[in-house]
PDB file of N, CA and C in Angstrom:
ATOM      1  N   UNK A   1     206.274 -66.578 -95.494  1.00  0.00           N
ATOM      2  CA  UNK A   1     205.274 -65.920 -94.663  1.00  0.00           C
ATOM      3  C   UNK A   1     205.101 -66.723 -93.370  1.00  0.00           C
ATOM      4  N   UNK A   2     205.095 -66.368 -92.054  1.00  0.00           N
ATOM      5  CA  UNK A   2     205.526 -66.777 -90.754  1.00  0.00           C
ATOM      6  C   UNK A   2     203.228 -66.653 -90.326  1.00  0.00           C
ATOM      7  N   UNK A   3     203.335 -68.191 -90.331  1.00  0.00           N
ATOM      8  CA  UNK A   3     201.867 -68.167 -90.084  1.00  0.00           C
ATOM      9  C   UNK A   3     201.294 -67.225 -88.287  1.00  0.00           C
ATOM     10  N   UNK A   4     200.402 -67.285 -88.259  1.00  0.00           N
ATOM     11  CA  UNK A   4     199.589 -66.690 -87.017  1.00  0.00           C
ATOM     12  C   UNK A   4     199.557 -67.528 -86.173  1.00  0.00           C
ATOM     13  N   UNK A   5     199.247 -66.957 -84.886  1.00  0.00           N
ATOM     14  CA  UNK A   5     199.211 -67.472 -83.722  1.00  0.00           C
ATOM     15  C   UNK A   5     197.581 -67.951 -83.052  1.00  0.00           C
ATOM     16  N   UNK A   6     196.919 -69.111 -83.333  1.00  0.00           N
ATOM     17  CA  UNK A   6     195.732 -69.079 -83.366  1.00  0.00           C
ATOM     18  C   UNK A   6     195.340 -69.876 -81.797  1.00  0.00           C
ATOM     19  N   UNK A   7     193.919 -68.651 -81.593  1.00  0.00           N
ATOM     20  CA  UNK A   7     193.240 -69.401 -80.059  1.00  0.00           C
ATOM     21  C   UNK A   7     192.021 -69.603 -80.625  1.00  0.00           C
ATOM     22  N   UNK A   8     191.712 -70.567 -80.144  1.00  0.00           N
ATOM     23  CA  UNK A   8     190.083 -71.318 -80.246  1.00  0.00           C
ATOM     24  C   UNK A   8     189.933 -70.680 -78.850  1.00  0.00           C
ATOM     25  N   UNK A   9     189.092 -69.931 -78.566  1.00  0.00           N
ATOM     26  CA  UNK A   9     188.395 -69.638 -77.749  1.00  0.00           C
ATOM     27  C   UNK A   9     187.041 -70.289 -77.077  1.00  0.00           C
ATOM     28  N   UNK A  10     186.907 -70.297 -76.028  1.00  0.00           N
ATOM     29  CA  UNK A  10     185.603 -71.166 -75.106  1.00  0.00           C
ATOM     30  C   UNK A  10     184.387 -71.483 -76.189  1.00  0.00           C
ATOM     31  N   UNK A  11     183.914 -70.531 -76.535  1.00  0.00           N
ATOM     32  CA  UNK A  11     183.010 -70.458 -76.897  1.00  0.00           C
ATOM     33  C   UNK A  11     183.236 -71.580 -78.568  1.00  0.00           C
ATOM     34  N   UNK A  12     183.876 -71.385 -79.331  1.00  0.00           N
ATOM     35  CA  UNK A  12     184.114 -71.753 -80.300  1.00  0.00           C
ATOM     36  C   UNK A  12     184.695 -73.293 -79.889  1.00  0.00           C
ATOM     37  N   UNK A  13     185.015 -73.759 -79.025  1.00  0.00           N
ATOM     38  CA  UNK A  13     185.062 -75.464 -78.518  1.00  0.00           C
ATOM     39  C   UNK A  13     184.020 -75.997 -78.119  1.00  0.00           C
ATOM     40  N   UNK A  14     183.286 -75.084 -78.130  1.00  0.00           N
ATOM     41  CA  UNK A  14     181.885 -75.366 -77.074  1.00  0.00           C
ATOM     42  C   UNK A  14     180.961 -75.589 -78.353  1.00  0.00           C
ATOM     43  N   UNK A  15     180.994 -74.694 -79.697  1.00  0.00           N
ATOM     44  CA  UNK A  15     180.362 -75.172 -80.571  1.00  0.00           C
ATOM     45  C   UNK A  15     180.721 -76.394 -81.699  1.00  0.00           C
ATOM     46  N   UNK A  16     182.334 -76.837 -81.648  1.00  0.00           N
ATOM     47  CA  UNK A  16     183.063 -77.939 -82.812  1.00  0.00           C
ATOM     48  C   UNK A  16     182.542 -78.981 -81.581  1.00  0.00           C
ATOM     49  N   UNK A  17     182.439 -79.430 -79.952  1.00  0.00           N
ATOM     50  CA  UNK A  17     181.771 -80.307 -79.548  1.00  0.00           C
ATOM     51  C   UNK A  17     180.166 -80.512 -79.653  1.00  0.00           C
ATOM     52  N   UNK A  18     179.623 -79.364 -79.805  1.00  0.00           N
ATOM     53  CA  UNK A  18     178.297 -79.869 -80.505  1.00  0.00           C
ATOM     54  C   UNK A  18     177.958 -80.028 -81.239  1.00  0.00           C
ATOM     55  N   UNK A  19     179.198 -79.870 -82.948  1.00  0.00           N
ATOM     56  CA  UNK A  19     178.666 -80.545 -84.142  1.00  0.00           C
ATOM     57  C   UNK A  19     179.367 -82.040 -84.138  1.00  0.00           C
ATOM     58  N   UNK A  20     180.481 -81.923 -83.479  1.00  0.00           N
ATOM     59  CA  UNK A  20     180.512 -83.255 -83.155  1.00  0.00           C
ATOM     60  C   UNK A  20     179.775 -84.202 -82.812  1.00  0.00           C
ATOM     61  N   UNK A  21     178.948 -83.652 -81.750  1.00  0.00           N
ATOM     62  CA  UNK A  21     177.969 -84.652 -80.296  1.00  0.00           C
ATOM     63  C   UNK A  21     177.239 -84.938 -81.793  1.00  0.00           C
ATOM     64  N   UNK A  22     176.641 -83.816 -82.712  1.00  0.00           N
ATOM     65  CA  UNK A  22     175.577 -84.088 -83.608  1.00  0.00           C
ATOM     66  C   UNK A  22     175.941 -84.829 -84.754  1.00  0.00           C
ATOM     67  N   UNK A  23     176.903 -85.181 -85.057  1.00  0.00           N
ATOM     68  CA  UNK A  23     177.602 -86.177 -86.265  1.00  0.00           C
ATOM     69  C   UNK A  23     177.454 -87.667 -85.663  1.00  0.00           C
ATOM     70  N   UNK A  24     177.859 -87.157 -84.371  1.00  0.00           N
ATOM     71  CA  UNK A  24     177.906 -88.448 -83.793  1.00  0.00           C
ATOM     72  C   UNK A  24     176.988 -89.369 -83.779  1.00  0.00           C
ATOM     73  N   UNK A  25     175.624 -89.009 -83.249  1.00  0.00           N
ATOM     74  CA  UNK A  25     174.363 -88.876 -83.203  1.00  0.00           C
ATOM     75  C   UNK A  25     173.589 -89.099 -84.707  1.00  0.00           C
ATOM     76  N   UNK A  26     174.222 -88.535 -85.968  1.00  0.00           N
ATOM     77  CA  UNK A  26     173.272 -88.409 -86.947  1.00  0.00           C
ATOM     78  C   UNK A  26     173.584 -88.841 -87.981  1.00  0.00           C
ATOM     79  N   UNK A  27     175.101 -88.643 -88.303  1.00  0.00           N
ATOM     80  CA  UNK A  27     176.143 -89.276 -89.231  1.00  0.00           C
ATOM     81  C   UNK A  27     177.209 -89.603 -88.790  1.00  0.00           C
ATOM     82  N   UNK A  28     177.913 -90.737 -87.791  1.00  0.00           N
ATOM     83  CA  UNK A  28     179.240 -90.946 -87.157  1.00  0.00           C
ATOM     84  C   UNK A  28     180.281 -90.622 -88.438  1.00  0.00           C
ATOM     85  N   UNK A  29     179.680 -91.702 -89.557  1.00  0.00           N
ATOM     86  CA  UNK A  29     181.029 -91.551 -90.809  1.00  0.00           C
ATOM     87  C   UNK A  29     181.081 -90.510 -90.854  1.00  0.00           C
ATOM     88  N   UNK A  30     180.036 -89.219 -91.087  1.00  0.00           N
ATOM     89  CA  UNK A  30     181.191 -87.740 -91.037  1.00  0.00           C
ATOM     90  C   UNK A  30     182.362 -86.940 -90.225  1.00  0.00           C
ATOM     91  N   UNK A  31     182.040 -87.725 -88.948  1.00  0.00           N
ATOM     92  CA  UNK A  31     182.819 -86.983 -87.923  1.00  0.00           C
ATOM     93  C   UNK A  31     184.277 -86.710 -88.534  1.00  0.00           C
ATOM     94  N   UNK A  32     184.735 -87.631 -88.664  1.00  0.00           N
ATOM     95  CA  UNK A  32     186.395 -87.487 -89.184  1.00  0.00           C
ATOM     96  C   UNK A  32     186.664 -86.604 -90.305  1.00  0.00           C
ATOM     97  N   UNK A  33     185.817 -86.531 -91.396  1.00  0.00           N
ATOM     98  CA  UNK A  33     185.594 -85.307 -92.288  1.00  0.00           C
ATOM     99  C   UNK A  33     185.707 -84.342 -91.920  1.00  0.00           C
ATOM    100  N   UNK A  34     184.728 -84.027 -90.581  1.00  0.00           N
ATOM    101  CA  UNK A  34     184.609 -83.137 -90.328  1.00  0.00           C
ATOM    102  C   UNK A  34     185.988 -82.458 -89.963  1.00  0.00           C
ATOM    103  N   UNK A  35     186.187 -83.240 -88.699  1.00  0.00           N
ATOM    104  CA  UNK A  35     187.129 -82.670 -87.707  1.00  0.00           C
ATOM    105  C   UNK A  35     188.390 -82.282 -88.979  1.00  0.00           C
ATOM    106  N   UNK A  36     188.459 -83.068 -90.244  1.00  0.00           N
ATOM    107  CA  UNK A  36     189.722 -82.591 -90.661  1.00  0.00           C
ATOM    108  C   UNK A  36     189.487 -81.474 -91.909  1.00  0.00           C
ATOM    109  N   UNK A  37     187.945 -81.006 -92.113  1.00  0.00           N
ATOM    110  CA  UNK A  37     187.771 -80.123 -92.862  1.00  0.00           C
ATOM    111  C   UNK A  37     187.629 -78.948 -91.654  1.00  0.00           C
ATOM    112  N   UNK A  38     186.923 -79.075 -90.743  1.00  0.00           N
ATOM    113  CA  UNK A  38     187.627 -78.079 -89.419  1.00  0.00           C
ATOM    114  C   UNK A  38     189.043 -77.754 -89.375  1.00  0.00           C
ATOM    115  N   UNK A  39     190.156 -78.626 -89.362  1.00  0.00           N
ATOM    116  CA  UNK A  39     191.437 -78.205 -89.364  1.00  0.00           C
ATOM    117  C   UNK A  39     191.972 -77.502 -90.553  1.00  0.00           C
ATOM    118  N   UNK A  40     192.031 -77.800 -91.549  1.00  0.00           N
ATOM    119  CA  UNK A  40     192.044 -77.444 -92.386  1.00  0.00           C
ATOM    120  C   UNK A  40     191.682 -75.930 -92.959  1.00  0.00           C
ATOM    121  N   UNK A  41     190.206 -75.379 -92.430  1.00  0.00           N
ATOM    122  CA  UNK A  41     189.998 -74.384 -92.684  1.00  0.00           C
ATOM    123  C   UNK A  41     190.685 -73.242 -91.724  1.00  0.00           C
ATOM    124  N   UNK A  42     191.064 -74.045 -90.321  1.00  0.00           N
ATOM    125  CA  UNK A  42     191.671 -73.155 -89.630  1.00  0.00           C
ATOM    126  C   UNK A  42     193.186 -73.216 -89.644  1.00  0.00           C
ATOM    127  N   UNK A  43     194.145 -73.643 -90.514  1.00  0.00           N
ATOM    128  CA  UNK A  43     195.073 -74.081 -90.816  1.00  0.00           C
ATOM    129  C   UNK A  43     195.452 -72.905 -91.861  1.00  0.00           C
ATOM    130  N   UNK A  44     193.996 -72.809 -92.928  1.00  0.00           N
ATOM    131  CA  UNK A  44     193.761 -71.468 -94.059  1.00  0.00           C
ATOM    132  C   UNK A  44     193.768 -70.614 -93.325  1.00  0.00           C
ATOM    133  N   UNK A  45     193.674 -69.910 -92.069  1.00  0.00           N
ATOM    134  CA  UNK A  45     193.065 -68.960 -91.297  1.00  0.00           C
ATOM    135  C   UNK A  45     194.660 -68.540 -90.581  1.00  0.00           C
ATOM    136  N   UNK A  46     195.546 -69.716 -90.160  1.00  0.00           N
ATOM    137  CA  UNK A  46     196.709 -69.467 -89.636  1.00  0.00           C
ATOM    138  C   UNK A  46     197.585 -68.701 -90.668  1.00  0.00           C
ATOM    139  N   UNK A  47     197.276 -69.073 -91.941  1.00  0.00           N
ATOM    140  CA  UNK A  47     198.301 -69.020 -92.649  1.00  0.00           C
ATOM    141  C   UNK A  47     198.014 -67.865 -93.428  1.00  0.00           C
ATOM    142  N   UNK A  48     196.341 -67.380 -93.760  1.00  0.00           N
ATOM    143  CA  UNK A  48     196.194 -65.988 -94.123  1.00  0.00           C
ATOM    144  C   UNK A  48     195.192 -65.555 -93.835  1.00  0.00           C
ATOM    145  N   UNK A  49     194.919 -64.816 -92.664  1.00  0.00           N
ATOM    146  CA  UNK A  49     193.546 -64.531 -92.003  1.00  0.00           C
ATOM    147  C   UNK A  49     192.977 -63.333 -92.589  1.00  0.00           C
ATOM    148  N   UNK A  50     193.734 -62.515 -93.452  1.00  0.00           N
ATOM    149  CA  UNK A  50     193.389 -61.290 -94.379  1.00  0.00           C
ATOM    150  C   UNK A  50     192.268 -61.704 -95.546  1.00  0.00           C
ATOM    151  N   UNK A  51     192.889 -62.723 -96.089  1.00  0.00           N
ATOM    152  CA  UNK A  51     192.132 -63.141 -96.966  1.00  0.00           C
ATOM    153  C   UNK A  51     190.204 -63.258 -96.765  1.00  0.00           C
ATOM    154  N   UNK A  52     190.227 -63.101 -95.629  1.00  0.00           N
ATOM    155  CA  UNK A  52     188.536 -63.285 -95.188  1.00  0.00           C
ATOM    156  C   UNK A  52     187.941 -61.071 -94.930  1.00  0.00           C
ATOM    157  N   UNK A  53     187.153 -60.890 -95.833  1.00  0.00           N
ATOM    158  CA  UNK A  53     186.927 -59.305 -95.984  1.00  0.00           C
ATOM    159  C   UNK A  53     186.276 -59.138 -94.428  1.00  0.00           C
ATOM    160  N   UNK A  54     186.711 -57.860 -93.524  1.00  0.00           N
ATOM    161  CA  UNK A  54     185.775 -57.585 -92.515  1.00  0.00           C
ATOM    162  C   UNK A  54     184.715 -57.884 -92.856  1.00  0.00           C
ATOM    163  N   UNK A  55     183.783 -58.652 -91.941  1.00  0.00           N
ATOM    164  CA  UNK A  55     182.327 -58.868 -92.045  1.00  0.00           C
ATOM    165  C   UNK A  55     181.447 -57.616 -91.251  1.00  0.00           C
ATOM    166  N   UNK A  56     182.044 -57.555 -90.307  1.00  0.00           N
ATOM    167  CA  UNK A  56     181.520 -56.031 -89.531  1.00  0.00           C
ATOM    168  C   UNK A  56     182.281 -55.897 -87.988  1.00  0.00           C
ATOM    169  N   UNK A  57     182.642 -54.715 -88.070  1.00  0.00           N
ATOM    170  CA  UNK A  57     183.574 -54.330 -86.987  1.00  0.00           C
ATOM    171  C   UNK A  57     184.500 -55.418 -86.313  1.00  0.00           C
ATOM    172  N   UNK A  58     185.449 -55.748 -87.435  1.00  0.00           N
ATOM    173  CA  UNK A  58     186.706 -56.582 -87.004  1.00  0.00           C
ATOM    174  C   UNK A  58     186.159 -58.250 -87.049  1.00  0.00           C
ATOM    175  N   UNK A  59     185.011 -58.259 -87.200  1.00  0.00           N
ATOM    176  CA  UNK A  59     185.085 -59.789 -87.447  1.00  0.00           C
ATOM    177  C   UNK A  59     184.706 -60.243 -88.732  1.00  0.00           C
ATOM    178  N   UNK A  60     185.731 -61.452 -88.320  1.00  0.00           N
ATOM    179  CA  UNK A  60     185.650 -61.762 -90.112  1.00  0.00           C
ATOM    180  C   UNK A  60     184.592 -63.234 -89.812  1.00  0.00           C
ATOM    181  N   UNK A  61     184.767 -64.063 -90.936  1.00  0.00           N
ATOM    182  CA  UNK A  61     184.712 -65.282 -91.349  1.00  0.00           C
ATOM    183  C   UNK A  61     185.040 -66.056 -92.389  1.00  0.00           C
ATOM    184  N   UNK A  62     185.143 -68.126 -92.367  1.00  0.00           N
ATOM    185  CA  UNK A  62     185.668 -68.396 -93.172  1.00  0.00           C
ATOM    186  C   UNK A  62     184.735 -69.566 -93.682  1.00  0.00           C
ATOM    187  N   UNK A  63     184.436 -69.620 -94.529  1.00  0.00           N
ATOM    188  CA  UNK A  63     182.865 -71.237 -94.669  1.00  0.00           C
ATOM    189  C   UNK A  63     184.319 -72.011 -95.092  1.00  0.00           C
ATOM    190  N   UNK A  64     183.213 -73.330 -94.097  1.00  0.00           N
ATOM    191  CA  UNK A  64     184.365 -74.731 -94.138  1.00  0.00           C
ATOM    192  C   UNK A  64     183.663 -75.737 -95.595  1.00  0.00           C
ATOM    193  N   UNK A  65     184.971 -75.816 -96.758  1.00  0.00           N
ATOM    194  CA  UNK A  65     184.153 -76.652 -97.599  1.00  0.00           C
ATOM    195  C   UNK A  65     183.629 -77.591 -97.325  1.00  0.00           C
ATOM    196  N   UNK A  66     182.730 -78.353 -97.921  1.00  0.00           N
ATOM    197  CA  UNK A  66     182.008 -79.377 -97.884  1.00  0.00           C
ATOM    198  C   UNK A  66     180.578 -79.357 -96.610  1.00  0.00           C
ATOM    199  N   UNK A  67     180.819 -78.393 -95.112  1.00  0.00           N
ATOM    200  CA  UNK A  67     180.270 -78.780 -94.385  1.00  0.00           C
ATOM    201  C   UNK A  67     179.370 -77.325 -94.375  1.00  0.00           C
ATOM    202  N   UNK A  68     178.270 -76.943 -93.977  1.00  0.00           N
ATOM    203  CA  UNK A  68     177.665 -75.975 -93.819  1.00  0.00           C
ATOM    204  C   UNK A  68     178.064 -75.288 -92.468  1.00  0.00           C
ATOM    205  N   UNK A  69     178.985 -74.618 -92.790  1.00  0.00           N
ATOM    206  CA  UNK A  69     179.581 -73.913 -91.174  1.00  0.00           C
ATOM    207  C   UNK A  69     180.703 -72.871 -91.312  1.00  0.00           C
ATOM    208  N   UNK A  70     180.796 -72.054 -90.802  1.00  0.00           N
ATOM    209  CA  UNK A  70     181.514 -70.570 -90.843  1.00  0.00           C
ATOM    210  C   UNK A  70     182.226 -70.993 -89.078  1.00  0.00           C
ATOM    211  N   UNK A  71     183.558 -70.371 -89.478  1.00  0.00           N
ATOM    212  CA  UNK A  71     184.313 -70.008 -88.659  1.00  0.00           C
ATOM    213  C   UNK A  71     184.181 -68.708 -88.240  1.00  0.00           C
ATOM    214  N   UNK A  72     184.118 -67.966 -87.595  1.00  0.00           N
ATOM    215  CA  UNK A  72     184.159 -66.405 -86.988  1.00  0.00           C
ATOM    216  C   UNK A  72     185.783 -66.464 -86.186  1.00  0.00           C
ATOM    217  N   UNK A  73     186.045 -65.211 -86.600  1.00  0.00           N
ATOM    218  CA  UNK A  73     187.239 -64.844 -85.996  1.00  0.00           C
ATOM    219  C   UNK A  73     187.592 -63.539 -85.860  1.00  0.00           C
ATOM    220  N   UNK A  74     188.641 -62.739 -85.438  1.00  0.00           N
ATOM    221  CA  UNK A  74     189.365 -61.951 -84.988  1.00  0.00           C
ATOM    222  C   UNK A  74     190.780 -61.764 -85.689  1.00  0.00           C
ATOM    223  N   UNK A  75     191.322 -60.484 -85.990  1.00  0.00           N
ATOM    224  CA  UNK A  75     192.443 -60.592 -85.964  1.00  0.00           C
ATOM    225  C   UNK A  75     193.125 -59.628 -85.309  1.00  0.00           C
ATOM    226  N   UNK A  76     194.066 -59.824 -84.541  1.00  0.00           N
ATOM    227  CA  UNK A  76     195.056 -58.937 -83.519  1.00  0.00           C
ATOM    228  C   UNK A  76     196.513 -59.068 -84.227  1.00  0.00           C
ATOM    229  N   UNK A  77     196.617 -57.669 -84.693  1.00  0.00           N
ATOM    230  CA  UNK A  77     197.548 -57.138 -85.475  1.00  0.00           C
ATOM    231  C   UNK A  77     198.812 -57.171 -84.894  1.00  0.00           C
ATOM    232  N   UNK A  78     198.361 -56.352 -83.928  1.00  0.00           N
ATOM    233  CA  UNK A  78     199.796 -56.040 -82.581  1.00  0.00           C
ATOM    234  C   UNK A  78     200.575 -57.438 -82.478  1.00  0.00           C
ATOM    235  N   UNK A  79     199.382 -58.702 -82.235  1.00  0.00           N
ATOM    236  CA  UNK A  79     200.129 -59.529 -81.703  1.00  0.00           C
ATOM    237  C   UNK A  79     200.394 -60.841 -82.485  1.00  0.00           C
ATOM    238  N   UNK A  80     200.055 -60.354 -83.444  1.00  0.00           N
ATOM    239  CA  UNK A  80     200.338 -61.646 -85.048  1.00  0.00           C
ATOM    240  C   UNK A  80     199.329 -62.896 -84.438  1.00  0.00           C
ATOM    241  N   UNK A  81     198.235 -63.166 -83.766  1.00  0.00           N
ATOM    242  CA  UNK A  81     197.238 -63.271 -83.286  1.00  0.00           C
ATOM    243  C   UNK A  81     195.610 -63.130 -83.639  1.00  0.00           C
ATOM    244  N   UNK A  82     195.254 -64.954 -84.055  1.00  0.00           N
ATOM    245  CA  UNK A  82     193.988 -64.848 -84.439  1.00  0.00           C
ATOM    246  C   UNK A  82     193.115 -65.475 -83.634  1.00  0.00           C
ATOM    247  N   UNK A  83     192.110 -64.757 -82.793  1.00  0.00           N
ATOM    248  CA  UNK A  83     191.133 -65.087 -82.201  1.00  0.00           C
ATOM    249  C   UNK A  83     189.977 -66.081 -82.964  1.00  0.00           C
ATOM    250  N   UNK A  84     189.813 -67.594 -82.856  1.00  0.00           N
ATOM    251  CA  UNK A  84     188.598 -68.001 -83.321  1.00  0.00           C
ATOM    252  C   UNK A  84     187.555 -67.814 -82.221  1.00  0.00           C
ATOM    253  N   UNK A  85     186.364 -67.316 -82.750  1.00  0.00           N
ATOM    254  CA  UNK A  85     185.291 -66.793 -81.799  1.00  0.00           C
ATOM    255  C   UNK A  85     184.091 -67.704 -81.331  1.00  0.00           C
ATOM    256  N   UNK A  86     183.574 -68.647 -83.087  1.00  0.00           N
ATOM    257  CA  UNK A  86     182.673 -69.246 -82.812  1.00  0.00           C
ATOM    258  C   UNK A  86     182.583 -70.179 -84.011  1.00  0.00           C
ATOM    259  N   UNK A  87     182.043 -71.239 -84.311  1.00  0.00           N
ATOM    260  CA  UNK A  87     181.973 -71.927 -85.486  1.00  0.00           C
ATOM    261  C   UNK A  87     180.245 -72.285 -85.657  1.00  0.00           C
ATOM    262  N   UNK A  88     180.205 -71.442 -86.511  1.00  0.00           N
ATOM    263  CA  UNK A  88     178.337 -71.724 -86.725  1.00  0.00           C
ATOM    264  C   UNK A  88     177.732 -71.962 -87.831  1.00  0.00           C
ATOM    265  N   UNK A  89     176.938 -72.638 -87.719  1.00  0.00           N
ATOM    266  CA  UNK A  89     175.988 -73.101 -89.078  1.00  0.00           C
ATOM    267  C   UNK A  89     175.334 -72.249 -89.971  1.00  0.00           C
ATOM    268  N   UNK A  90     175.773 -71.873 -91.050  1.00  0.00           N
ATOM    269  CA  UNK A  90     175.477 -71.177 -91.701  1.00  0.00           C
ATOM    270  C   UNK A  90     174.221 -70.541 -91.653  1.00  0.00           C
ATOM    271  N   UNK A  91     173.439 -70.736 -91.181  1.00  0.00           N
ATOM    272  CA  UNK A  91     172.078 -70.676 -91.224  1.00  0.00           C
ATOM    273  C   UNK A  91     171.602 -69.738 -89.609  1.00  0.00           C
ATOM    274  N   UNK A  92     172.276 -70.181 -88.893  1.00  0.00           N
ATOM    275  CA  UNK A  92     172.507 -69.315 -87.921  1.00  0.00           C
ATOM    276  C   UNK A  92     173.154 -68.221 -87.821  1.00  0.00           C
ATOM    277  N   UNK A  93     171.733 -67.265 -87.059  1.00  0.00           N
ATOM    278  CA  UNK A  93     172.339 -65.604 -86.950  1.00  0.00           C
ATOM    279  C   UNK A  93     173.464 -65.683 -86.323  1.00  0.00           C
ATOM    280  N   UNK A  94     174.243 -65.075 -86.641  1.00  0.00           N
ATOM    281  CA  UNK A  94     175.490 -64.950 -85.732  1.00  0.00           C
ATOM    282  C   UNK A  94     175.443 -63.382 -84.715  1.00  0.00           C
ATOM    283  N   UNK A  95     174.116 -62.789 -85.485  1.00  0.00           N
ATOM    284  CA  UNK A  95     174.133 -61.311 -84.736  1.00  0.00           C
ATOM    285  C   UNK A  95     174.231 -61.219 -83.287  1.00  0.00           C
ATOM    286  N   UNK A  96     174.024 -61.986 -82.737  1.00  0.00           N
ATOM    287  CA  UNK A  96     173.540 -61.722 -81.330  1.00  0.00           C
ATOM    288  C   UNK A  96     174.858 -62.696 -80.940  1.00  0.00           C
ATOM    289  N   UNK A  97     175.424 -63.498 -81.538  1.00  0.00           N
ATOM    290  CA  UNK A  97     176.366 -64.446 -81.223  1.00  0.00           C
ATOM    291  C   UNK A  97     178.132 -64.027 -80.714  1.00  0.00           C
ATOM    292  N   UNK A  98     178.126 -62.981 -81.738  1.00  0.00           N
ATOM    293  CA  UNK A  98     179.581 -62.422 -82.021  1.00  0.00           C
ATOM    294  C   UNK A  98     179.334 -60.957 -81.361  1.00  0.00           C
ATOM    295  N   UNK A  99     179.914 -60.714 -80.603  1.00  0.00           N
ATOM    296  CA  UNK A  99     179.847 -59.578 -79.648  1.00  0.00           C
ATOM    297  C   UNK A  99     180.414 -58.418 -80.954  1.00  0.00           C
TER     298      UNK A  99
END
């Protein structure tokens, strides 16, 4: 199986640097966890982005183990192409977040 073609999009760098800034800040020893339970889940996402059920009108998501946080994404069929949209804390609405 020939994995996907994945973009982190603005918005979704804009939020893995502010759980960063906040690890940094609150727990440094997690950062590296993090960043590699971040890869990892989007690594799952390259390799089978089906596996995540529509959440509502084309966007999906994926919770990162261990850390309280959802990936949001996209998938573009045409172009074997997965849009990451946003990475948010579970706890956060994403309604107003995810177009």
């Amino acid at each position: 199986m020939t994995e996907w073609r994945l973009i982190v999009e603005p918005l979704a760098r804009a939020d893995l640097r502010s759980v960063v800034s906040y690890y940094h800040d609150q727990a440094p020893e997690q950062m590296p966890r993090f960043r590699h339970v971040v890869s990892e889940t989007m690594a799952g996402i390259r390799r089978n982005p089906h596996l995540n059920a529509d959440v509502r009108s084309g966007y999906r998501h994926r919770a990162t183990p261990v850390f309280p946080h959802h990936v949001w994404f996209t998938v573009d069929e045409a172009n074997h192409t997965v849009h990451v949209l946003r990475v948010l804390h579970v706890r956060r609405d994403s309604g107003p977040l995810i177009p």
